[in-house]
N, C-alpha and C. Protein backbone atom coordinates (compact mmCIF):
# COMPACT_ATOMS: atom_id res chain seq x y z
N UNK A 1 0.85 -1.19 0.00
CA UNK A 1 0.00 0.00 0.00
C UNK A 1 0.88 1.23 0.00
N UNK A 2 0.49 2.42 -0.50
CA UNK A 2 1.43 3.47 -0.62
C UNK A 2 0.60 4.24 0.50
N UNK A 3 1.74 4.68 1.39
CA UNK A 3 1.23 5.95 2.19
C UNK A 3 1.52 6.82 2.38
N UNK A 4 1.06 8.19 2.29
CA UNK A 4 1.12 9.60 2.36
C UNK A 4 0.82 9.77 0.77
N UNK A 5 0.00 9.94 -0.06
CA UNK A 5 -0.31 9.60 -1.51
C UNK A 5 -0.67 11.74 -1.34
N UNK A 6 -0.75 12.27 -0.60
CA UNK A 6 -1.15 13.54 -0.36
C UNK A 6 0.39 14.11 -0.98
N UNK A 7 1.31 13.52 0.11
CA UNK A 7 2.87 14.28 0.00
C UNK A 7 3.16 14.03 -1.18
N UNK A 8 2.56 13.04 -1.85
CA UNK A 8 3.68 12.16 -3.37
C UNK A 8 2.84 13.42 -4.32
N UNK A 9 1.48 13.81 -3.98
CA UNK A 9 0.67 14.42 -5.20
C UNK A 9 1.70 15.85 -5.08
N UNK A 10 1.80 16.56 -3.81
CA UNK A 10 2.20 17.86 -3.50
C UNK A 10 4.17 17.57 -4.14
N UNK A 11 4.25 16.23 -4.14
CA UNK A 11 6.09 16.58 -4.02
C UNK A 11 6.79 16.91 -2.86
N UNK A 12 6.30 16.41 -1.33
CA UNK A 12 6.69 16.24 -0.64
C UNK A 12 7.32 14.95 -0.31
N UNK A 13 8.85 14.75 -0.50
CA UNK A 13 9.16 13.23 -0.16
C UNK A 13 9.09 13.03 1.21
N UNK A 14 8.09 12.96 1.86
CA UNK A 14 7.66 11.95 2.61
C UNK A 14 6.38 10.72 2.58
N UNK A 15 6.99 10.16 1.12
CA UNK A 15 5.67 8.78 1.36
C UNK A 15 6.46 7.65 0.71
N UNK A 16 5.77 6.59 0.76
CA UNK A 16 6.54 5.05 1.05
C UNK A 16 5.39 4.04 0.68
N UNK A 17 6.03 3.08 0.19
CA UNK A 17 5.28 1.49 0.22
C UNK A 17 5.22 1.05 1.28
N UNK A 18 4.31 0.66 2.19
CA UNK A 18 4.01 0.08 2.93
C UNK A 18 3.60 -1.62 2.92
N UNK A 19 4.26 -2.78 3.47
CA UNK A 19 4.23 -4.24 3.44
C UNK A 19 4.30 -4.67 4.56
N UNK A 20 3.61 -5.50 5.40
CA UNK A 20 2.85 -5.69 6.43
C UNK A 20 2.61 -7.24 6.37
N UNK A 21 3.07 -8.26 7.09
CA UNK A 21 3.01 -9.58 7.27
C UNK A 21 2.32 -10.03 8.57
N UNK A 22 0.64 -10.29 7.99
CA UNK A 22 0.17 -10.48 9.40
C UNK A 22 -0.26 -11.90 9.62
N UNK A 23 -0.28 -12.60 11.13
CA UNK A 23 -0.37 -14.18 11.40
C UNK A 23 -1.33 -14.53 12.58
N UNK A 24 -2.58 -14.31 11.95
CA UNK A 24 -3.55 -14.51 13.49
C UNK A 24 -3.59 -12.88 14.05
N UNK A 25 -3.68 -11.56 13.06
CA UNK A 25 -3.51 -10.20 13.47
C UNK A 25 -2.64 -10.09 14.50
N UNK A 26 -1.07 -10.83 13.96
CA UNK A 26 -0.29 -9.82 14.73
C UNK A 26 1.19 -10.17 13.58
N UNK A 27 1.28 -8.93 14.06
CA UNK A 27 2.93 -8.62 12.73
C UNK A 27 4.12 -9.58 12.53
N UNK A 28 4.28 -9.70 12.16
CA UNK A 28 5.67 -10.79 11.74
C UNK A 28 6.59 -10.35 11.13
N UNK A 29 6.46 -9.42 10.11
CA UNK A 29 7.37 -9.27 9.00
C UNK A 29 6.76 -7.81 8.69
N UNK A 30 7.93 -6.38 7.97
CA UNK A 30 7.31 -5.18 7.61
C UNK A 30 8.53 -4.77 6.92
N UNK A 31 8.56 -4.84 6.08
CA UNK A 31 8.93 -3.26 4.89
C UNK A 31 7.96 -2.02 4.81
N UNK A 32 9.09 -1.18 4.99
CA UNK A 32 8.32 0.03 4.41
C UNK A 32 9.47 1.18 3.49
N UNK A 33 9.21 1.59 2.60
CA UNK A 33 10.58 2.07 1.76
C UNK A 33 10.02 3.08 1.27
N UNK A 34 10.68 4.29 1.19
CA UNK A 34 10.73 5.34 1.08
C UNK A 34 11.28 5.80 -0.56
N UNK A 35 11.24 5.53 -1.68
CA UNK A 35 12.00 5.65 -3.24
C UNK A 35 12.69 6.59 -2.97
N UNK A 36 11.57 7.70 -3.14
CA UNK A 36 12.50 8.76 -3.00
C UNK A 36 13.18 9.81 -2.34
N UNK A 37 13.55 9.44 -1.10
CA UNK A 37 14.82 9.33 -0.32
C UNK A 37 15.58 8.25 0.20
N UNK A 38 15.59 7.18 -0.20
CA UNK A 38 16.08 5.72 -0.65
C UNK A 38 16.03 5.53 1.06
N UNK A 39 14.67 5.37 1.76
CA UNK A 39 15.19 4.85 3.10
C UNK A 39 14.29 3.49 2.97
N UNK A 40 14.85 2.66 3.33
CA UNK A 40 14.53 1.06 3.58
C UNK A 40 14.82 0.58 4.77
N UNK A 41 13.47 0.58 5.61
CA UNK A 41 12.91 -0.10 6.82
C UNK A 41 12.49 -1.52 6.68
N UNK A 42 13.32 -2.59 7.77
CA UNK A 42 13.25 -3.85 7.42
C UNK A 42 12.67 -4.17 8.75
N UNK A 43 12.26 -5.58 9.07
CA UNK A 43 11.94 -6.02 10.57
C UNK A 43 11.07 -7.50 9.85
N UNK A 44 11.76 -8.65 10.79
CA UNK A 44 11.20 -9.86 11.12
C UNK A 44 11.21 -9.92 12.79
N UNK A 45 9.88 -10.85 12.73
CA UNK A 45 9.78 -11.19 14.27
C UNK A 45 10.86 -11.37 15.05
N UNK A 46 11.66 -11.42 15.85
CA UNK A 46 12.63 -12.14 16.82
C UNK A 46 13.93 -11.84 15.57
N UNK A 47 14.01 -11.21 14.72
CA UNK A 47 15.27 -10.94 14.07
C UNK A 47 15.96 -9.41 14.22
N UNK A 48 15.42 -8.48 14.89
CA UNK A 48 15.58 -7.05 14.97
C UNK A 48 14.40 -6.34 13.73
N UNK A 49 15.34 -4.99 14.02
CA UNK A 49 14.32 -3.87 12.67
C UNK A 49 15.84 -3.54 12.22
N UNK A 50 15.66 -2.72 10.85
CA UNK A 50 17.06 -2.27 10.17
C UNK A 50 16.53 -1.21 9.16
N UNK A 51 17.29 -0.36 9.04
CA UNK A 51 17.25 1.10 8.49
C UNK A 51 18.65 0.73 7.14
N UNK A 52 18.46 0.58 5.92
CA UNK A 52 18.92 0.37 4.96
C UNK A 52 20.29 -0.67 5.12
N UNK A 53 19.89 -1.64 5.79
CA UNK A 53 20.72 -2.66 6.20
C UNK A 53 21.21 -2.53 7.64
N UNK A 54 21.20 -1.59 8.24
CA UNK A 54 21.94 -1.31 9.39
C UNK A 54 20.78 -1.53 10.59
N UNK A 55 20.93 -2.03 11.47
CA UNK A 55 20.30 -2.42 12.76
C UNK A 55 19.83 -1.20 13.18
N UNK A 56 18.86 -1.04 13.94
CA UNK A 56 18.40 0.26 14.13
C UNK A 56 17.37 -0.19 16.05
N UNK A 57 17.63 1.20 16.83
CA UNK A 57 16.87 1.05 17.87
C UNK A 57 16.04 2.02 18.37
N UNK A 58 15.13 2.27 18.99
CA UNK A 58 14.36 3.08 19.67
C UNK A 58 15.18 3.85 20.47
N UNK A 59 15.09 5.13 20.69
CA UNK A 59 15.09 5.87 22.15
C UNK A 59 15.23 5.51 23.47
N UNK A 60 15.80 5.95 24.46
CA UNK A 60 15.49 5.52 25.69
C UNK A 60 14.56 6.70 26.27
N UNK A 61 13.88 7.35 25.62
CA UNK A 61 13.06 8.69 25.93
C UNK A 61 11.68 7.52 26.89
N UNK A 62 11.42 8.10 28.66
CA UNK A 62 10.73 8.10 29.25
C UNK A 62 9.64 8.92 29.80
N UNK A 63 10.12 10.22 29.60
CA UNK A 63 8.89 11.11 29.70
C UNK A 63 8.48 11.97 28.92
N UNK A 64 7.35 12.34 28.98
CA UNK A 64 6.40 13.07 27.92
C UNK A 64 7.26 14.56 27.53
N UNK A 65 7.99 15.04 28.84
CA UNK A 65 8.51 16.25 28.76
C UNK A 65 9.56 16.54 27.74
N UNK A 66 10.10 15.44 27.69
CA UNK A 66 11.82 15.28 26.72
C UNK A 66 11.27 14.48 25.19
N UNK A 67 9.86 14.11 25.17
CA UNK A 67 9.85 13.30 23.89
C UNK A 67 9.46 14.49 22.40
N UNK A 68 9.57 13.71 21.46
CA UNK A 68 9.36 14.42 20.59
C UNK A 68 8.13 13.52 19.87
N UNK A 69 6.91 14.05 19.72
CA UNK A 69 5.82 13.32 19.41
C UNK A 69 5.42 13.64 17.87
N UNK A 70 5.21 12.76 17.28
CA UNK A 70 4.27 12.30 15.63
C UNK A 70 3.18 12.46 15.96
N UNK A 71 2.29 12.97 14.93
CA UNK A 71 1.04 12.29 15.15
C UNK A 71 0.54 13.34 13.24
N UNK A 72 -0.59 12.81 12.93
CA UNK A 72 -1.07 13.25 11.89
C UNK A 72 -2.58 13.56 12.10
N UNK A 73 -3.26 14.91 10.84
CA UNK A 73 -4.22 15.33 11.25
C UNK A 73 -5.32 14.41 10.70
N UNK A 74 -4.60 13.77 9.14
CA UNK A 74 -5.74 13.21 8.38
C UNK A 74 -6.10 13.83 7.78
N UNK A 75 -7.39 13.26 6.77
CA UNK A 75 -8.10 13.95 5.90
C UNK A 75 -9.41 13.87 5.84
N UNK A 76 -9.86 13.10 7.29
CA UNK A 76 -11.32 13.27 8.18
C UNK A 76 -11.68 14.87 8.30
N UNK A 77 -13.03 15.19 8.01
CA UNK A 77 -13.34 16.60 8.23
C UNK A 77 -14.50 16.17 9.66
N UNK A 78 -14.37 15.20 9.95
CA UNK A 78 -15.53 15.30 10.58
C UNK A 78 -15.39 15.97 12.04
N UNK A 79 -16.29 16.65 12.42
CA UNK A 79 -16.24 17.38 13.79
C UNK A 79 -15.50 16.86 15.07
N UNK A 80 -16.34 15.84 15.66
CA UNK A 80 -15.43 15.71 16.60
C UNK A 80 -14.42 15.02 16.72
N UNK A 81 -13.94 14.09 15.47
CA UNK A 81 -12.64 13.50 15.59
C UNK A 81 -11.88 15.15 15.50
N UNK A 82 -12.09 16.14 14.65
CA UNK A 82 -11.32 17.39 14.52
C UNK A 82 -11.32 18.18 16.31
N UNK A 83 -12.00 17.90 17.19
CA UNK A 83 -12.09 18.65 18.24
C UNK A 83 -11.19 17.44 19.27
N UNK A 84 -11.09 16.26 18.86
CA UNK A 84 -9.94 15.33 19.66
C UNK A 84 -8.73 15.95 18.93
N UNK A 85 -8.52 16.06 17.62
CA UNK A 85 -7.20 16.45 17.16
C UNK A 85 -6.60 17.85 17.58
N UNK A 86 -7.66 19.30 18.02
CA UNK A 86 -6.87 20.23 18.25
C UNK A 86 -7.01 19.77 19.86
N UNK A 87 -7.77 19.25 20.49
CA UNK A 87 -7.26 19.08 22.12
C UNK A 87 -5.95 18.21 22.27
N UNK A 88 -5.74 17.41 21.75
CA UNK A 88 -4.35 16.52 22.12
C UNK A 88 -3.33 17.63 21.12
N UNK A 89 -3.50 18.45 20.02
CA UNK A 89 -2.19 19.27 19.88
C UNK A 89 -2.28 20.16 21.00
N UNK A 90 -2.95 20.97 21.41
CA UNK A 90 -3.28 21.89 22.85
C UNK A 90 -2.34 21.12 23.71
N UNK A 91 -2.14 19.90 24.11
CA UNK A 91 -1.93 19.21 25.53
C UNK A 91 -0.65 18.82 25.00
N UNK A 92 -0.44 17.98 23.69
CA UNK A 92 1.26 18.19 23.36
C UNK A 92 2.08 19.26 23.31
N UNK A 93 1.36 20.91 22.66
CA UNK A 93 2.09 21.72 22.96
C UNK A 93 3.01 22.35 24.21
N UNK A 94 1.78 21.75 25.16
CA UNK A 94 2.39 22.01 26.17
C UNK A 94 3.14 21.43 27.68
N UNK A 95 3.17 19.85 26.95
CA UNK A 95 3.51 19.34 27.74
C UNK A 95 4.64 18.50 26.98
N UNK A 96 5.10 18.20 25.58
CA UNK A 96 6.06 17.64 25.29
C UNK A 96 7.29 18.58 24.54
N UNK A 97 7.84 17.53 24.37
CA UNK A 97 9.10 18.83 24.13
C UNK A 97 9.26 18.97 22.71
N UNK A 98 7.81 18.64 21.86
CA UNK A 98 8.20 19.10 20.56
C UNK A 98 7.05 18.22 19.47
N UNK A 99 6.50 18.57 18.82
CA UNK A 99 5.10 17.48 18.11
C UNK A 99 5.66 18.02 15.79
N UNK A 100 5.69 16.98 15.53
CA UNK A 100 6.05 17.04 14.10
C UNK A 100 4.48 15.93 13.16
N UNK A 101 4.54 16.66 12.21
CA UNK A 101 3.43 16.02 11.27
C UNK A 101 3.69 16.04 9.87
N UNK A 102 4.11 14.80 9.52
CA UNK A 102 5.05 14.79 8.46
C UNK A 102 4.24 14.10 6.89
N UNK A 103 3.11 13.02 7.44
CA UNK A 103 2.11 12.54 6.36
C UNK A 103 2.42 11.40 6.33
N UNK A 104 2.81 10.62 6.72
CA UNK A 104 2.65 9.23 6.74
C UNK A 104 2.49 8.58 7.73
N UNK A 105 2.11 7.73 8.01
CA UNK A 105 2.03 7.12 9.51
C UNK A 105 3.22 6.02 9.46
N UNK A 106 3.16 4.61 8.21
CA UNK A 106 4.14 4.03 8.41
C UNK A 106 5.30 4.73 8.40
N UNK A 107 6.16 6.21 7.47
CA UNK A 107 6.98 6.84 7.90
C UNK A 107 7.40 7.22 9.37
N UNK A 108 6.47 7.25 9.91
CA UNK A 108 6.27 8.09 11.55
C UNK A 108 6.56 7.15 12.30
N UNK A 109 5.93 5.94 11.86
CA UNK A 109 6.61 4.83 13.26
C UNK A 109 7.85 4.11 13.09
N UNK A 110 8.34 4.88 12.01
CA UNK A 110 9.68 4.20 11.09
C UNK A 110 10.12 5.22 12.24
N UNK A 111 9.98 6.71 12.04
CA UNK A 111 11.05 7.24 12.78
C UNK A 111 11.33 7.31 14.22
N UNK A 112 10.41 6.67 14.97
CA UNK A 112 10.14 5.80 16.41
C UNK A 112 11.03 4.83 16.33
N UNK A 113 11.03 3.74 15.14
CA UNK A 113 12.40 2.87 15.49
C UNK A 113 13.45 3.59 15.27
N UNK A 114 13.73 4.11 14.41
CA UNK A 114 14.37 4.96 14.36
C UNK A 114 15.29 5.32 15.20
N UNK A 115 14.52 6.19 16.21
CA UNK A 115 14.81 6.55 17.70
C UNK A 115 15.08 8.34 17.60
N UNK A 116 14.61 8.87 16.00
CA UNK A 116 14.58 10.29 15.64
C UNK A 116 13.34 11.06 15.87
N UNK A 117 12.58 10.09 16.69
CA UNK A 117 11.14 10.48 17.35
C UNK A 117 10.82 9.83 18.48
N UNK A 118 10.25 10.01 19.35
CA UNK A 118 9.84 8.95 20.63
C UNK A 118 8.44 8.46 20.80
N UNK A 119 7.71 9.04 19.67
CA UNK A 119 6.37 8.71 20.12
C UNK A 119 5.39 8.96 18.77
N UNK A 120 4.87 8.15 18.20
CA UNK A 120 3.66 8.39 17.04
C UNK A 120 2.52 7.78 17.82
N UNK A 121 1.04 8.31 17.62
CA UNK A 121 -0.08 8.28 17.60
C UNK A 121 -1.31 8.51 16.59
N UNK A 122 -2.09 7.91 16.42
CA UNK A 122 -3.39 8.20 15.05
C UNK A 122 -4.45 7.68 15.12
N UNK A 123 -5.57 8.41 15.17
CA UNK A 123 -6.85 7.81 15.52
C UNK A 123 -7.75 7.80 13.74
N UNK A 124 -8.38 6.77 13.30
CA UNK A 124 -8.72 6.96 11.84
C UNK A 124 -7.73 6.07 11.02
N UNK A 125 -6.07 5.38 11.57
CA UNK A 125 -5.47 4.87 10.58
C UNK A 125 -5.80 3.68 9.97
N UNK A 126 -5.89 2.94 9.13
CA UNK A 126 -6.20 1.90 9.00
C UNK A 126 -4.74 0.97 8.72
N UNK A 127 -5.84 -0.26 8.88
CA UNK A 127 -4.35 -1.77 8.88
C UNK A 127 -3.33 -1.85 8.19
N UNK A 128 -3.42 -1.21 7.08
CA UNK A 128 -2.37 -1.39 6.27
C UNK A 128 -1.25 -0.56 5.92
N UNK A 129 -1.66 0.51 6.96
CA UNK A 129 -0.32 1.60 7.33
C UNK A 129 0.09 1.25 8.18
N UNK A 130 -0.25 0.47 9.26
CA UNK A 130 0.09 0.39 10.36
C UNK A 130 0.94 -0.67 10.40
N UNK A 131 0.39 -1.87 9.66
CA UNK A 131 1.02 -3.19 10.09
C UNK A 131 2.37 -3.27 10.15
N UNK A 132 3.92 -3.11 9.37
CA UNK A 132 4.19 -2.94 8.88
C UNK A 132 5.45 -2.03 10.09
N UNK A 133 4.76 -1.20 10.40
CA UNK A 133 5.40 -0.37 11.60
C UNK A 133 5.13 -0.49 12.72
N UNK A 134 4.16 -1.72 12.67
CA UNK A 134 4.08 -2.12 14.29
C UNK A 134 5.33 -3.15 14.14
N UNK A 135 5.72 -4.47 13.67
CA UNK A 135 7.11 -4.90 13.56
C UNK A 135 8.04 -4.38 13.61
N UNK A 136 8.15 -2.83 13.19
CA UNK A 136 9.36 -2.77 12.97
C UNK A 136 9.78 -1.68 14.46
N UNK A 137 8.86 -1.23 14.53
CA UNK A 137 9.04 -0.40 16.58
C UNK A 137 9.26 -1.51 16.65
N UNK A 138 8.30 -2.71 17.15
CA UNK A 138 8.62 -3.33 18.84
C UNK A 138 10.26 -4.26 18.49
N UNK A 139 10.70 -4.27 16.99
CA UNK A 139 11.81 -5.40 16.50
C UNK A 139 13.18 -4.40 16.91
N UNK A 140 12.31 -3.33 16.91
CA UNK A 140 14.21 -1.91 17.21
C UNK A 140 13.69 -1.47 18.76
N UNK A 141 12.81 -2.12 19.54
CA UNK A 141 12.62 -2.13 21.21
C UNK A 141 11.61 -1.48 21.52
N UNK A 142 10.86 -0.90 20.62
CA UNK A 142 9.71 -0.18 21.24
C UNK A 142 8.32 -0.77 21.52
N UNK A 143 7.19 -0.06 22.10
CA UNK A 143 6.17 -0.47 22.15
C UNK A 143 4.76 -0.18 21.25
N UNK A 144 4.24 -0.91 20.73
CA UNK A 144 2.83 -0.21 20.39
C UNK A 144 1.48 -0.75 21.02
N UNK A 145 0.48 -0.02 21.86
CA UNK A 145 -0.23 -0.24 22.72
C UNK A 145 -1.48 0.66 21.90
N UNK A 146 -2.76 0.42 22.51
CA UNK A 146 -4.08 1.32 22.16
C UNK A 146 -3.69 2.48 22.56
N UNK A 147 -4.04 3.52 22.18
CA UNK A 147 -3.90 5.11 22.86
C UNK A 147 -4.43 5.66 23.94
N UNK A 148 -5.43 4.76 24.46
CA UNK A 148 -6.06 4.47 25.66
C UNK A 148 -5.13 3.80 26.68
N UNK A 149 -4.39 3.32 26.18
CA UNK A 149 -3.11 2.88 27.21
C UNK A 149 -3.65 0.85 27.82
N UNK A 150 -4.27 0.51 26.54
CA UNK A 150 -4.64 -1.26 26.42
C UNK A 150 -4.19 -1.84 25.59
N UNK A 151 -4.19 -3.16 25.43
CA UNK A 151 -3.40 -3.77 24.55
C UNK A 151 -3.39 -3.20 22.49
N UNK A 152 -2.58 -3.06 22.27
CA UNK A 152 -2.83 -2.53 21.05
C UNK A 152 -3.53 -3.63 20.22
N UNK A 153 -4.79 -3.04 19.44
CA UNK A 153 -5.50 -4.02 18.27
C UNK A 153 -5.32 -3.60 17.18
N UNK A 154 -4.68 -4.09 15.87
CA UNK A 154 -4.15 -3.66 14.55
C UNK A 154 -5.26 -3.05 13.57
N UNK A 155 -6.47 -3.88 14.17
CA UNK A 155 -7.90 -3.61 13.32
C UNK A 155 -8.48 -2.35 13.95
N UNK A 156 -8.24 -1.95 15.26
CA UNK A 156 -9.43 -0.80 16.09
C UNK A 156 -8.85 0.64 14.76
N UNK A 157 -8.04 0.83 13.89
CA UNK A 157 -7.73 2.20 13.38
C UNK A 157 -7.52 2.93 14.44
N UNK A 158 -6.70 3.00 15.53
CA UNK A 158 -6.37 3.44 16.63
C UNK A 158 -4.53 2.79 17.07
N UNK A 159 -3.75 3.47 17.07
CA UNK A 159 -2.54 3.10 17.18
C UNK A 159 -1.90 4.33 18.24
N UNK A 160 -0.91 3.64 19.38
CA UNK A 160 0.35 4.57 19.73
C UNK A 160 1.69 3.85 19.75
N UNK A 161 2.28 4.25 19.34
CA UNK A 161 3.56 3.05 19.45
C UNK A 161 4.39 4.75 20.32
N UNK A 162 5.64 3.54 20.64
CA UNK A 162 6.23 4.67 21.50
C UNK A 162 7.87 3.54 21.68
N UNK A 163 8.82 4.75 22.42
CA UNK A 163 10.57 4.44 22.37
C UNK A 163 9.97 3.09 23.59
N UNK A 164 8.99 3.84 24.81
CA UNK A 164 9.42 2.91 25.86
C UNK A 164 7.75 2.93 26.33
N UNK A 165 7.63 1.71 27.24
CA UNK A 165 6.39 1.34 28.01
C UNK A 165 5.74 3.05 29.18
N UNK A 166 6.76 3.27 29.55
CA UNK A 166 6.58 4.50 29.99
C UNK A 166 5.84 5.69 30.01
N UNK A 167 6.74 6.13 28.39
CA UNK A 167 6.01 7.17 27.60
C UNK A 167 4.93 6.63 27.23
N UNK A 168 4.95 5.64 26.78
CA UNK A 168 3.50 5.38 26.13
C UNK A 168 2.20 5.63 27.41
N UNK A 169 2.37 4.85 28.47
CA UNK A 169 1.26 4.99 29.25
C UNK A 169 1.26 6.47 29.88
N UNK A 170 2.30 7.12 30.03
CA UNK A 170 2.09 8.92 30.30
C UNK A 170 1.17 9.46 29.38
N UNK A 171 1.53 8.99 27.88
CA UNK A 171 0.73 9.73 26.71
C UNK A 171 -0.59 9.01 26.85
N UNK A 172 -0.79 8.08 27.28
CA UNK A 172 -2.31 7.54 26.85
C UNK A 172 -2.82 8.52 28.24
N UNK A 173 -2.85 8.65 29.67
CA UNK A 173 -3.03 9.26 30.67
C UNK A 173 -3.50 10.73 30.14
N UNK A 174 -3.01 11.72 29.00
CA UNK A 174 -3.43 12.94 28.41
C UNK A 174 -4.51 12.88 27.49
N UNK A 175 -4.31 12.04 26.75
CA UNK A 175 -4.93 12.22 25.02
C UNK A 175 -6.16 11.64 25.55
N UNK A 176 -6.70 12.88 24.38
CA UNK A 176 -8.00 13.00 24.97
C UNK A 176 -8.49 11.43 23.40
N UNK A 177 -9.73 10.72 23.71
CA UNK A 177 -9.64 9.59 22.75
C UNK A 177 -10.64 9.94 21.57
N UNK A 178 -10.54 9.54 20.74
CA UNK A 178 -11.50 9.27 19.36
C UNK A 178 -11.77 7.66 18.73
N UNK A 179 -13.17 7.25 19.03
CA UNK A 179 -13.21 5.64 18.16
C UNK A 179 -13.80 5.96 16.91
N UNK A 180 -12.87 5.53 15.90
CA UNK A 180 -13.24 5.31 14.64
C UNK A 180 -14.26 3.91 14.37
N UNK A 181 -15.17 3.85 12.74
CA UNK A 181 -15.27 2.18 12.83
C UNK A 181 -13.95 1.11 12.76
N UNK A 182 -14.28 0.42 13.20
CA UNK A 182 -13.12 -0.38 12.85
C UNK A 182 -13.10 -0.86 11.14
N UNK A 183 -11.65 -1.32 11.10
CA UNK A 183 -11.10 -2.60 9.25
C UNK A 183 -12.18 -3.25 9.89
C-alpha cells in the first residue's frame, strides 16, 4: 500500500510502500521504503528492525517532557474527531518537548524505530499503514499499545507506538480519545 499519496501528489518526499506480514492479526514481518529518499525499513519477528541494512533502535526517551511526538491530522473533516485532534495538539504543545506532522504514519513509526522520534499516535489509521510499523518499533525495542493505554488491536484504526512502556502509558493518561469504525 502506498502511504502519504497527499505528500507524493504535493512533491513532498515523505511517502513510502508500505508491506505488512500479518499471522492470526499480529505482525511478523514489515517493509516500508521510502524511493525517494532511498530509506529502507526492514523487521522480522525475533530478528531485529534495520534502516537500509543497518540495525536500528528506539530511544530511551521516558517522559512526555523530553519526547518528541508524531502524530497526523488526516483527511477526516468530521467534527469531533477534529475537536480530539486540536485538544491533544493543545496538551502536546504544552507538555512535550516538541510534536512534528510529516504525512505518513508508516513513515512516523519508522522514525520511532528509528529513535529520531519517541512517540507516534493516530486515531482513523487503517491496517495497512500500520502493520508494517508495528514490527518494525517493537523489533528496534519499542512499544505499540491502544492510545487508551490497552493492549494494542491492529484492526481498532487506533494506534500509539512509543521508544518505551513508559512514555507510552504517560501519553495515553493525556490524550484525549476518538473511536473510529473499525477494518
Amino acid at each position: 500500500k502506498v502511504d502519504g499519496t497527499m505528500n507524493f501528489v504535493h512533491g513532498f518526499p515523505h511517502s513510502c510502500i508500505s508491506l505488512g506480514l500479518l499471522i492470526n492479526k499480529e505482525a511478523v514481518a514489515g517493509i516500508v521504503y521510502n524511493p525517494i529518499l532511498e530509506q529502507l525499513f526492514t523487521a522480522k519477528k525475533g530478528k531485529g528492525a534495520f534502516y537500509n541494512g543497518r540495525q536500528i533502535h528506539v530511544s530511551q526517551i521516558k517522559e512526555l517532557s523530553k519526547a518528541l511526538i508524531m502524530t497526523e491530522a488526516g483527511t477526516s473533516r468530521d467534527p469531533e474527531r477534529q475537536k480530539v485532534l486540536f485538544e491533544n495538539f493543545k496538551m502536546i504543545i504544552t507538555k512535550a518537548h516538541g510534536i512534528r506532522t510529516l504525512g505518513s504514519a508508516a513513515l512516523n513509526m519508522c522514525m520511532v524505530a528509528l529513535g529520531g522520534a519517541d512517540l507516534n499516535f493516530e486515531f482513523g489509521i487503517h491496517v495497512w499503514d500500520i502493520a508494517a510499523g508495528d514490527i518494525i518499533v517493537r523489533e528496534a525495542g519499542g512499544v505499540c499499545i491502544d492510545p487508551a493505554g490497552g493492549p494494542f488491536d491492529v484492526l481498532s484504526r487506533r494506534v500509539l507506538c512509543a521508544s518505551t512502556e513508559e512514555l507510552a502509558q504517560e501519553m495515553a493518561k493525556y490524550l484525549w480519545q476518538f473511536y473510529p469504525e473499525r477494518d
